[in-house]
C-alpha atoms as a PDB file:
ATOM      1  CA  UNK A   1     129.315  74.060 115.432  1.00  0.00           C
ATOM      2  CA  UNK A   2     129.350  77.185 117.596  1.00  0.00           C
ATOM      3  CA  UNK A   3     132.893  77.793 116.951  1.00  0.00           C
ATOM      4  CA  UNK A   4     132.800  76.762 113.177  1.00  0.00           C
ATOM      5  CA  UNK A   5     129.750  79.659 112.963  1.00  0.00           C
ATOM      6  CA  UNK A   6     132.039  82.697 114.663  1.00  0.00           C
ATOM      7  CA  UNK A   7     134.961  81.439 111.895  1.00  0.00           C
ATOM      8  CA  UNK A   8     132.075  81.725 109.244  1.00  0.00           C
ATOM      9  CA  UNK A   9     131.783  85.289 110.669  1.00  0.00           C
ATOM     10  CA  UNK A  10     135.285  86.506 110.862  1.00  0.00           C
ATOM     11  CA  UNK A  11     136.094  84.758 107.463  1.00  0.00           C
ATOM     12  CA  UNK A  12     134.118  87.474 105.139  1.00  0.00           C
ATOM     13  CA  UNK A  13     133.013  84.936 103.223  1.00  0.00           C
ATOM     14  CA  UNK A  14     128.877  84.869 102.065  1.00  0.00           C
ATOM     15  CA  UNK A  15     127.821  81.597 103.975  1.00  0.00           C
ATOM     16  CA  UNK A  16     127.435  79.660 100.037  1.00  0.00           C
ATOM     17  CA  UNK A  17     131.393  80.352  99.500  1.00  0.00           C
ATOM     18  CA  UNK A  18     132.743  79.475 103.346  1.00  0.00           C
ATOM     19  CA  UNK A  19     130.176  76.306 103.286  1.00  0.00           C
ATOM     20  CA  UNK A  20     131.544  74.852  99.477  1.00  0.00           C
ATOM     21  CA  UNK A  21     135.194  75.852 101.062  1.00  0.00           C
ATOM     22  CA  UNK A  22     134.594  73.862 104.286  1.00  0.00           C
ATOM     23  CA  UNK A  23     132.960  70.993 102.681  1.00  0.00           C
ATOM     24  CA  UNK A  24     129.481  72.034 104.598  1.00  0.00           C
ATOM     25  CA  UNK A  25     126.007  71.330 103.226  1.00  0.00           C
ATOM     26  CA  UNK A  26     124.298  74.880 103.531  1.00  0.00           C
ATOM     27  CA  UNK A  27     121.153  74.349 105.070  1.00  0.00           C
ATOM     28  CA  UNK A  28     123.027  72.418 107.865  1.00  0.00           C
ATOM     29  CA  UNK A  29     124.543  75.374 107.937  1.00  0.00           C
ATOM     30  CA  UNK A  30     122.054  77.705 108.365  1.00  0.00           C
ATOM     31  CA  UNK A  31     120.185  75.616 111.197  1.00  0.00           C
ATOM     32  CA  UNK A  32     123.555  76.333 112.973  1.00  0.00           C
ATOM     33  CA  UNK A  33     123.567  79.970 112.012  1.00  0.00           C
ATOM     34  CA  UNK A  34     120.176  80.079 113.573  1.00  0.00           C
ATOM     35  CA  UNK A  35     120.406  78.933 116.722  1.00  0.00           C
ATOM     36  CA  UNK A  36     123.697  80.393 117.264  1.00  0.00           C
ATOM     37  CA  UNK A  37     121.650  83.871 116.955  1.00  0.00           C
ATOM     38  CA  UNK A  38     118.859  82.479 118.944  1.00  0.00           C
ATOM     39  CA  UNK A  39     121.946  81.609 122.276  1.00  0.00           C
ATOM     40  CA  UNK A  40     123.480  84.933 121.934  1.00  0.00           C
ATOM     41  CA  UNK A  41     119.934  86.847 122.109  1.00  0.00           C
ATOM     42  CA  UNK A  42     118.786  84.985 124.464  1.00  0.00           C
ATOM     43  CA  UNK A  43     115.363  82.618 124.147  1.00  0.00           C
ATOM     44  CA  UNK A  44     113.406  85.199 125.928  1.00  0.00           C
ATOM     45  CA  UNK A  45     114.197  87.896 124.042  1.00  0.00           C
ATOM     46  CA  UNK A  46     113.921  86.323 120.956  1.00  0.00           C
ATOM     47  CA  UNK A  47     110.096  86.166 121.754  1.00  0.00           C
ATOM     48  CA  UNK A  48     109.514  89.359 122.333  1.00  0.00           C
ATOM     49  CA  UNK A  49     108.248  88.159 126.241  1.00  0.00           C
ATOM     50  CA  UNK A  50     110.150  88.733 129.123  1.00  0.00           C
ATOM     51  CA  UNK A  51     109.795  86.436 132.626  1.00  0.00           C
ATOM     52  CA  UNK A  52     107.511  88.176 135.322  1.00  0.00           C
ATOM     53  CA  UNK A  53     106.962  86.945 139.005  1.00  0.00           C
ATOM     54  CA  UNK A  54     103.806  87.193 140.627  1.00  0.00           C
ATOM     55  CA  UNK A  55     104.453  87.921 144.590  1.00  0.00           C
ATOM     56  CA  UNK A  56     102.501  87.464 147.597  1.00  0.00           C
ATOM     57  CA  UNK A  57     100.942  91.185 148.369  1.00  0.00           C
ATOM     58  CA  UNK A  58     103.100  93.048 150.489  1.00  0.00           C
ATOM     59  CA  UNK A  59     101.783  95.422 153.639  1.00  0.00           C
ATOM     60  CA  UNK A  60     102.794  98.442 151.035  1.00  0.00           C
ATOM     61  CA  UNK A  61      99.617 101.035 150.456  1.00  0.00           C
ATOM     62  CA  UNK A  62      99.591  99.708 146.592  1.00  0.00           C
ATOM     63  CA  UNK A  63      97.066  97.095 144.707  1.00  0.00           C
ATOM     64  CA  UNK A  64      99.737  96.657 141.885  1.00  0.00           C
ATOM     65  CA  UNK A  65     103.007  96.931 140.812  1.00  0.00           C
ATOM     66  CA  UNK A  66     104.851  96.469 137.459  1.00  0.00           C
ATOM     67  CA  UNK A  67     108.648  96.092 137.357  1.00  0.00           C
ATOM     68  CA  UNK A  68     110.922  96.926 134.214  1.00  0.00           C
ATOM     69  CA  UNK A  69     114.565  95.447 134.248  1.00  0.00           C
ATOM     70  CA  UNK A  70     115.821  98.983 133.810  1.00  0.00           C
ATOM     71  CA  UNK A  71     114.410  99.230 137.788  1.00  0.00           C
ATOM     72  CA  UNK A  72     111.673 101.787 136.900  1.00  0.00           C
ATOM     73  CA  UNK A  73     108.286 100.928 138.678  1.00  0.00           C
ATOM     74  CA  UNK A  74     104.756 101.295 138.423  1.00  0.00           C
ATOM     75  CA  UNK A  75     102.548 101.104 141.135  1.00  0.00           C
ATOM     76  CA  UNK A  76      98.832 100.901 141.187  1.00  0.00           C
ATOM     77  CA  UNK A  77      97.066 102.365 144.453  1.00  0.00           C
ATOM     78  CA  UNK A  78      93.891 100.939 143.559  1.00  0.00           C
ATOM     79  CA  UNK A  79      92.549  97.999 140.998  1.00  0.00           C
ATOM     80  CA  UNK A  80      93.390  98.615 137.510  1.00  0.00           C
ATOM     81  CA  UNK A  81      92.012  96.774 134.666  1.00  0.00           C
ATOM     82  CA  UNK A  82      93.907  94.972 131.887  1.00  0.00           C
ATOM     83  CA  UNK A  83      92.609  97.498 129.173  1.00  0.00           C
ATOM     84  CA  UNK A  84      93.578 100.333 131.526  1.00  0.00           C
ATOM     85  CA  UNK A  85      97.679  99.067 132.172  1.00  0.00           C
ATOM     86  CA  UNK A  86      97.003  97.952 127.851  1.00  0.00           C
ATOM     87  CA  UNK A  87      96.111 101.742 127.771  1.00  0.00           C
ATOM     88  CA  UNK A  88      99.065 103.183 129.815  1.00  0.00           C
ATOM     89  CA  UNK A  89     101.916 101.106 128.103  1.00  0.00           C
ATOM     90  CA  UNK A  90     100.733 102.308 124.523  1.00  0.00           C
ATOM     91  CA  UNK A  91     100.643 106.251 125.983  1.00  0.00           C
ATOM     92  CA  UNK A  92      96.641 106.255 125.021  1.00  0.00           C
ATOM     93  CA  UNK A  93      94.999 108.156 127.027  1.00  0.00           C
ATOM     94  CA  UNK A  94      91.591 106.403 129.336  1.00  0.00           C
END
């Protein structure tokens, strides 16, 4: 249905008028819609939760680190508390 979903899209068509056209009940249609949306996000994404990975501790001089898939890093030199990294990701101040 993948394919029938990107004609849907190039056709300019509302999805009522390209579903009577193609002979298409519309909420089949619209299940398709969905998770066509949902594959080209991406699940994870979709959820607003991205994977993390919890490593073994390194021999590095830090507690904790936090990775962002843009690379940047944050790393904790001592233990931090949940409310405290809750505090530093919503720029309120401790």
């Amino acid at each position: 249905m993948f394919p029938v979903v990107e004609l849907w899209q190039s056709s300019g068509q509302t999805q009522k008028e390209f579903c009577q056209e193609q002979g298409i009940k519309p909420h089949v249609f619209t299940y398709w819609v969905g998770k066509y949306k949902k594959q080209r996000a991406g699940s994870d994404e979709t959820t607003g939760f991205v994977p993390i990975a919890i490593e073994e501790q390194r021999s590095e001089s830090y507690y904790a680190e936090i990775s962002y898939p843009d690379g940047t890093r944050l790393r904790f030199g001592r233990s931090v508390s949940a409310e405290q990294i809750r505090q530093l990701l919503t720029g309120r101040t401790c």
